[in-house]
PDB file of N, CA and C in Angstrom:
ATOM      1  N   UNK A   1      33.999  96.837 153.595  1.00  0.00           N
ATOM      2  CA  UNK A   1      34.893  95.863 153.011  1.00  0.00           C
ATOM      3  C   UNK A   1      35.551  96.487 151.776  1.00  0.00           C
ATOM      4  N   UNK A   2      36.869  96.349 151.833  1.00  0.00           N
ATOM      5  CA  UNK A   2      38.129  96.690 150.374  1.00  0.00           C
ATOM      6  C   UNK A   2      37.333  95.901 149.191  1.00  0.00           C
ATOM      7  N   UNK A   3      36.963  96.531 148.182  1.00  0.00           N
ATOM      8  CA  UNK A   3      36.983  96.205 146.598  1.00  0.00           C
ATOM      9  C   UNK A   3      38.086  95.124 146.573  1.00  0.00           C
ATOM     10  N   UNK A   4      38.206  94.323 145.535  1.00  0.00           N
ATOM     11  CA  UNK A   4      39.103  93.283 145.316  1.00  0.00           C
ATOM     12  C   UNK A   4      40.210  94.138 144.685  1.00  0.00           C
ATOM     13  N   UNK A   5      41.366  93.591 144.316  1.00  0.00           N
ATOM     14  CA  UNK A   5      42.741  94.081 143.369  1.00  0.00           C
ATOM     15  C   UNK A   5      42.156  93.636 142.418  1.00  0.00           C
ATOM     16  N   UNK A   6      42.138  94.920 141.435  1.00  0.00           N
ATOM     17  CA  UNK A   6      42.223  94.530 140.042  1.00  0.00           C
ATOM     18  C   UNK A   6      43.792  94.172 139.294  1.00  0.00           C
ATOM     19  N   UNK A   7      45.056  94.416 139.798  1.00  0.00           N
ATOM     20  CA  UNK A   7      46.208  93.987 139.610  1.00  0.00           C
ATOM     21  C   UNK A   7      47.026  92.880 140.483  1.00  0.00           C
ATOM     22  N   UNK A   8      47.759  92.263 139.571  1.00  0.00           N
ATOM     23  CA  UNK A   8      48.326  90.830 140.345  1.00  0.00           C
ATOM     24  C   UNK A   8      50.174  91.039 139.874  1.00  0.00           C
ATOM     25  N   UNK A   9      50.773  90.478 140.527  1.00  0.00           N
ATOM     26  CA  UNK A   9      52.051  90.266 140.100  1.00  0.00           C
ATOM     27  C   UNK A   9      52.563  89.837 139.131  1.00  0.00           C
ATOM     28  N   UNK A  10      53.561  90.085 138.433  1.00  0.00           N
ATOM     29  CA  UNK A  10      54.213  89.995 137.328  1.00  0.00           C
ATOM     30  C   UNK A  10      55.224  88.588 137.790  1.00  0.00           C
ATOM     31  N   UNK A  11      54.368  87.527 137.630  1.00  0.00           N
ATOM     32  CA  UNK A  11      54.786  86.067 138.548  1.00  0.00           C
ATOM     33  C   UNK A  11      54.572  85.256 137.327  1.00  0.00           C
ATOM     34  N   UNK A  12      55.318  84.311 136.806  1.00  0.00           N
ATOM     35  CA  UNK A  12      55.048  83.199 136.035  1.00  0.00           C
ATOM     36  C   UNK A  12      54.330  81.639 137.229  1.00  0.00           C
ATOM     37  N   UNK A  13      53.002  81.494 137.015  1.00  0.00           N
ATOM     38  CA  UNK A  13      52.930  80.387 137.952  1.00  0.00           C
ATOM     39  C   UNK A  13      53.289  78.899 137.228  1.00  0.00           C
ATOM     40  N   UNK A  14      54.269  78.539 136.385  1.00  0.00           N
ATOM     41  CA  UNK A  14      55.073  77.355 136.264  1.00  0.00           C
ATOM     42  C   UNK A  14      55.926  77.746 136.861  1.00  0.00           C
ATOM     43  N   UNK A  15      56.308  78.570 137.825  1.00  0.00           N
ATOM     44  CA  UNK A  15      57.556  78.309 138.144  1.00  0.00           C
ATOM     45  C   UNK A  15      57.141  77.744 139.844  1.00  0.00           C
ATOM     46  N   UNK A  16      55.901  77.541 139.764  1.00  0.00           N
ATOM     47  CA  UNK A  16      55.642  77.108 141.552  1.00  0.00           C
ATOM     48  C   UNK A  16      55.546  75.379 141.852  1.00  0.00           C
ATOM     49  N   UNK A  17      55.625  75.154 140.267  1.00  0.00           N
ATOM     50  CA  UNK A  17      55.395  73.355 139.751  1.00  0.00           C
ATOM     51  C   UNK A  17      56.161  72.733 140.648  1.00  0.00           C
ATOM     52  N   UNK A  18      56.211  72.104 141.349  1.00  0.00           N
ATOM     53  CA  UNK A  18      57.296  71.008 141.771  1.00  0.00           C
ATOM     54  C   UNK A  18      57.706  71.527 143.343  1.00  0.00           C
ATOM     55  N   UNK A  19      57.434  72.765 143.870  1.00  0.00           N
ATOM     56  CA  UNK A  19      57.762  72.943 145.170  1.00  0.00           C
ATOM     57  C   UNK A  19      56.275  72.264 146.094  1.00  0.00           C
ATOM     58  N   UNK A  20      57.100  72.350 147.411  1.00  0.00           N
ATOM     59  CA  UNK A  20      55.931  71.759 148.713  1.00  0.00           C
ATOM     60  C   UNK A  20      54.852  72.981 148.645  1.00  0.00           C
ATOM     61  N   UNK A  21      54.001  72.608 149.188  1.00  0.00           N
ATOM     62  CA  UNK A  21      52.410  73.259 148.837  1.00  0.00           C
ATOM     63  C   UNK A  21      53.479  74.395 150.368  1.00  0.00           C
ATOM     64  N   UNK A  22      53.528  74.040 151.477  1.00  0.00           N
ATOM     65  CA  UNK A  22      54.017  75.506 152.503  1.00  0.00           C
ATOM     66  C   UNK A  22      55.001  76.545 151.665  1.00  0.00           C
ATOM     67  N   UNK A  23      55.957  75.889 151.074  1.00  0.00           N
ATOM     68  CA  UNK A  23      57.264  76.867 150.444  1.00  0.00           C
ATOM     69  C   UNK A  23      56.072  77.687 148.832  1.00  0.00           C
ATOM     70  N   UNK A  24      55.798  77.246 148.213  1.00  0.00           N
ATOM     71  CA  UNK A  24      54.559  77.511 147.705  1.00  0.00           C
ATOM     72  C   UNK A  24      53.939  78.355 148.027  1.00  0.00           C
ATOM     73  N   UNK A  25      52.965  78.586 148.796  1.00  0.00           N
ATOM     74  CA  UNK A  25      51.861  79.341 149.549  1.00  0.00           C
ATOM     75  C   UNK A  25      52.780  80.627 149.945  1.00  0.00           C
ATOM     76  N   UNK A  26      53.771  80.312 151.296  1.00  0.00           N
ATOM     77  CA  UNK A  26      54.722  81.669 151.528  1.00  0.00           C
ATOM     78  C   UNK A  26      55.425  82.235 150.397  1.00  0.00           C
ATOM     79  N   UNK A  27      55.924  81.687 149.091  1.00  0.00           N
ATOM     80  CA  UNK A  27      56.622  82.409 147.846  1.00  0.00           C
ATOM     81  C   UNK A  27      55.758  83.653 147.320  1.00  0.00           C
ATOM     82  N   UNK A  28      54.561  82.525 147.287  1.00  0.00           N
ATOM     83  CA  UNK A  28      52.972  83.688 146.293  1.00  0.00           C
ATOM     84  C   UNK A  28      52.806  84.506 147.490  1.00  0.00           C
ATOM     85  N   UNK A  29      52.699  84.338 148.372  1.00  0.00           N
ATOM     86  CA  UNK A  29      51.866  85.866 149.256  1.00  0.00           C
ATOM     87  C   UNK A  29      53.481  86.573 149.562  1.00  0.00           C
ATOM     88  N   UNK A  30      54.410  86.223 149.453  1.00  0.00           N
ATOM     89  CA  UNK A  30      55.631  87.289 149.410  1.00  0.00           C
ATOM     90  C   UNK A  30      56.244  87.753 148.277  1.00  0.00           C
ATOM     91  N   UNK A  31      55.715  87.389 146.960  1.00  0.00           N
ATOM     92  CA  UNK A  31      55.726  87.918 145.893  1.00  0.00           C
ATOM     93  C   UNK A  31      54.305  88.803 145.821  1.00  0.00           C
ATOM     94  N   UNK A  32      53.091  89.100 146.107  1.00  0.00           N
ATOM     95  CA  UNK A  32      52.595  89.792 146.534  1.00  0.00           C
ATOM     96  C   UNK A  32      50.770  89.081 146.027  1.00  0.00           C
ATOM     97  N   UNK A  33      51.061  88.171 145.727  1.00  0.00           N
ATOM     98  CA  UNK A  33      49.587  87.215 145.693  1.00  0.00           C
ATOM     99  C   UNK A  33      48.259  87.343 147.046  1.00  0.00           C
ATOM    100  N   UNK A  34      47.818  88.251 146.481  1.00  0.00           N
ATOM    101  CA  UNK A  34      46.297  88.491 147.689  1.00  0.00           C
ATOM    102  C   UNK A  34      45.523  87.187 147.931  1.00  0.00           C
ATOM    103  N   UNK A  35      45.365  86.172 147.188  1.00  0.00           N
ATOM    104  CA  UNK A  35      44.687  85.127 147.898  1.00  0.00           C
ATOM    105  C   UNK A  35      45.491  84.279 147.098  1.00  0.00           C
ATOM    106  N   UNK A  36      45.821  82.929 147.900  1.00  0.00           N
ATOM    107  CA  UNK A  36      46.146  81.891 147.529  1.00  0.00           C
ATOM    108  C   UNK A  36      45.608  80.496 147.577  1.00  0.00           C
ATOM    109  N   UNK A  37      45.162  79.787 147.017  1.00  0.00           N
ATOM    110  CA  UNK A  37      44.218  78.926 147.156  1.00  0.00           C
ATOM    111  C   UNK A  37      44.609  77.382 146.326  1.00  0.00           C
ATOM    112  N   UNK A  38      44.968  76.827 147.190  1.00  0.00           N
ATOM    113  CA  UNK A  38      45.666  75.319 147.374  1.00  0.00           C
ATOM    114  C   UNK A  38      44.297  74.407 147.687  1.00  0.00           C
ATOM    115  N   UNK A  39      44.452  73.121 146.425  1.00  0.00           N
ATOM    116  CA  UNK A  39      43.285  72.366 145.878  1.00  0.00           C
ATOM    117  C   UNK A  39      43.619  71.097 146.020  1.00  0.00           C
ATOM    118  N   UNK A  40      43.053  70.134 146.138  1.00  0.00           N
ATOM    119  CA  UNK A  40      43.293  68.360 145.866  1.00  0.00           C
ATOM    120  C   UNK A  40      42.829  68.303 144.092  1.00  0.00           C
ATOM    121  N   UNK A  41      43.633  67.324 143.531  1.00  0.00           N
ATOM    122  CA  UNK A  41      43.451  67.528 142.222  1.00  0.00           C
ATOM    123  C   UNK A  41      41.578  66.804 141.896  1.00  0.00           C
ATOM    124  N   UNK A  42      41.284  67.326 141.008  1.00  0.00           N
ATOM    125  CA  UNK A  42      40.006  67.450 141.068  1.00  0.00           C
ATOM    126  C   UNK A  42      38.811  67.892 142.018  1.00  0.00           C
ATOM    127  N   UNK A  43      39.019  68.819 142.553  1.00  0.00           N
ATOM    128  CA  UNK A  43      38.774  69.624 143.235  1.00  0.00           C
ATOM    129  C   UNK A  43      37.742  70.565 142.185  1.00  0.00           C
ATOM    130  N   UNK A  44      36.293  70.156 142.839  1.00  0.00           N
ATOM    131  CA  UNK A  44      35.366  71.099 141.875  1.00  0.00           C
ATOM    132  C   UNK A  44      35.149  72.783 142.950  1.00  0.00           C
ATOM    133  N   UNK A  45      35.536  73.228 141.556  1.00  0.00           N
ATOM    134  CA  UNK A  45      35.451  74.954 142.380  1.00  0.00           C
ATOM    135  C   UNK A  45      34.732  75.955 141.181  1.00  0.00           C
ATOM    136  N   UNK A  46      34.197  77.162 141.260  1.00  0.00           N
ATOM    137  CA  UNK A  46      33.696  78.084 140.442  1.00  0.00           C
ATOM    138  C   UNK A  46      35.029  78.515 139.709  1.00  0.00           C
ATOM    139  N   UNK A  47      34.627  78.925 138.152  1.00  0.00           N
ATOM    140  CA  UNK A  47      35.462  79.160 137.198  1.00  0.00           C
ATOM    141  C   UNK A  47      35.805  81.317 137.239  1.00  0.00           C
ATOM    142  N   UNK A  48      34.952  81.311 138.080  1.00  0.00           N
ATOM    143  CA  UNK A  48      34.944  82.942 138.273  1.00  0.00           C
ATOM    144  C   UNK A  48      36.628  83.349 138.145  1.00  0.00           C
ATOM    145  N   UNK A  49      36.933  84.458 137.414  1.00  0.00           N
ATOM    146  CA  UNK A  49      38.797  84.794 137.679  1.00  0.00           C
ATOM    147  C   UNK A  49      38.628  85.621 138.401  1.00  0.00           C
ATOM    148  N   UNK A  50      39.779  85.681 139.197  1.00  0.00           N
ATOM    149  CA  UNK A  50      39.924  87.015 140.355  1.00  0.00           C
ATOM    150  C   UNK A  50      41.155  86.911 140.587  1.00  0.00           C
ATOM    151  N   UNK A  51      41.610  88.946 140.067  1.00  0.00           N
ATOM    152  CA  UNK A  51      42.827  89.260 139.378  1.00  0.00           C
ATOM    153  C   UNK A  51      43.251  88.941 141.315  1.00  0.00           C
ATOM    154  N   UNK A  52      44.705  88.711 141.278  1.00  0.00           N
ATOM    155  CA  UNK A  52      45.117  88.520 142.435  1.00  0.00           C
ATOM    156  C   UNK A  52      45.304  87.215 143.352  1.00  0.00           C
ATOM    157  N   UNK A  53      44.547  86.396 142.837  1.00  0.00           N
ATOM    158  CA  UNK A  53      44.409  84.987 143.102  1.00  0.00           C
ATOM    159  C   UNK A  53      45.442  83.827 142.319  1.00  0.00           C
ATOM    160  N   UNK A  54      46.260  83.072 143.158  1.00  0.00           N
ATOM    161  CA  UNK A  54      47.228  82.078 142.594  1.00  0.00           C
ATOM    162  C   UNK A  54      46.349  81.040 142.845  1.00  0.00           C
ATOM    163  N   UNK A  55      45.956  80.241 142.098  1.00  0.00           N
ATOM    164  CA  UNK A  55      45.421  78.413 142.501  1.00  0.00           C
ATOM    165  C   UNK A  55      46.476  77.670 142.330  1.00  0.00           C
ATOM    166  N   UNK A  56      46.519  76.712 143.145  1.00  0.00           N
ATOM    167  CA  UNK A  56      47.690  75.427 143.272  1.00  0.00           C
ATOM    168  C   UNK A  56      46.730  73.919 143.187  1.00  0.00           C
ATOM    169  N   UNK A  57      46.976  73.065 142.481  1.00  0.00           N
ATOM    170  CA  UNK A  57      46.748  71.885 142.254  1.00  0.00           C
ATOM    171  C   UNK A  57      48.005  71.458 143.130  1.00  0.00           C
ATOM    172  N   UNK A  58      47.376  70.410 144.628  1.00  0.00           N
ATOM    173  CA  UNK A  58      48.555  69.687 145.286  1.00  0.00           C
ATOM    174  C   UNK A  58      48.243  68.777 145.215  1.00  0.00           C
ATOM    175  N   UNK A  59      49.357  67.821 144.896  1.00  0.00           N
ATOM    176  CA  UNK A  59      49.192  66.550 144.987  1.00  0.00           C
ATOM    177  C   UNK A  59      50.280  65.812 146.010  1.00  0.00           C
ATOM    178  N   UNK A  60      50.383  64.956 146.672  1.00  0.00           N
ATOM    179  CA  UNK A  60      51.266  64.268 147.210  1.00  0.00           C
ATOM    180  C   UNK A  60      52.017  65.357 147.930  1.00  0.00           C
ATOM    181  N   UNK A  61      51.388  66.547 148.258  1.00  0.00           N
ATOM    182  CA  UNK A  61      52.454  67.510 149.068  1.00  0.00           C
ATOM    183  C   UNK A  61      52.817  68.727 148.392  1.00  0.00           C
ATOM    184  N   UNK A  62      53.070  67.994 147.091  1.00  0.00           N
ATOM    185  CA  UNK A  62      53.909  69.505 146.066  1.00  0.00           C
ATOM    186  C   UNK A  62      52.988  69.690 144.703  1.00  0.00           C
ATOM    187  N   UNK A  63      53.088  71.023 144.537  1.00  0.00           N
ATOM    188  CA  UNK A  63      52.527  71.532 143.206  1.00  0.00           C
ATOM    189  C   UNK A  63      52.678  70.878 141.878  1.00  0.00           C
ATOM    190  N   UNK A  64      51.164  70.701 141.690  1.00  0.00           N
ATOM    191  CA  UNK A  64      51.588  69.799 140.800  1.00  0.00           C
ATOM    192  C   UNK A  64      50.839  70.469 139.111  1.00  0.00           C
ATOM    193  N   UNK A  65      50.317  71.817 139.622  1.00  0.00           N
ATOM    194  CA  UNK A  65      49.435  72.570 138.698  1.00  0.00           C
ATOM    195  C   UNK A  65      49.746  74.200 139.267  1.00  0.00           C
ATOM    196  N   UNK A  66      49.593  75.013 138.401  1.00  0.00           N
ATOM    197  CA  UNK A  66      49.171  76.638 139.576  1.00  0.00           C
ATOM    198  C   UNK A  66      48.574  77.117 138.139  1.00  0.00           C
ATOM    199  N   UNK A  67      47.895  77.788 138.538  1.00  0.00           N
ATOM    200  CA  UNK A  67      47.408  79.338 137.530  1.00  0.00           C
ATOM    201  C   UNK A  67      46.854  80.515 137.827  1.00  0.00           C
ATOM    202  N   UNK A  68      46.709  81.286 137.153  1.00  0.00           N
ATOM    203  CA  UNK A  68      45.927  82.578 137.884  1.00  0.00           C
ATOM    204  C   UNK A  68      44.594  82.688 137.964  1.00  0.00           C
ATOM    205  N   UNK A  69      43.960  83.407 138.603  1.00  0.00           N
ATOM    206  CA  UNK A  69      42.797  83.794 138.543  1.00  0.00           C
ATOM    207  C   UNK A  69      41.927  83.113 139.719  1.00  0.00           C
TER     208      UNK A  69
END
């Protein structure tokens, strides 16, 4: 198994705020995001960061949160 990426894209994730969780998901992995990981808001998950990883808070369909790690 590949080691994880220690480097991630030079991506602002406010700019994913307000799109549909699909247009979303395909933007980050074609801007070059190795895992992408789309949540229901409050959604309990481990605080671990992992360089390469976009999280999306969806709500009602569209982004309503993103950050790294």
């Amino acid at each position: 198994m590949a080691p994880f990426s220690t480097s991630e894209p030079d991506d602002d994730p406010e700019t994913y705020v307000g799109l549909t969780q699909p247009d979303a998901e395909e933007r980050a992995r074609g801007r070059g995001w190795t895992t992408v990981r789309s949540l229901a808001p409050g959604t309990i998950i481990t605080m671990e960061y992992r360089a390469g990883r976009l999280n999306f808070e969806v709500k009602d369909g569209s982004v309503a949160r993103a950050w790294k790690g």
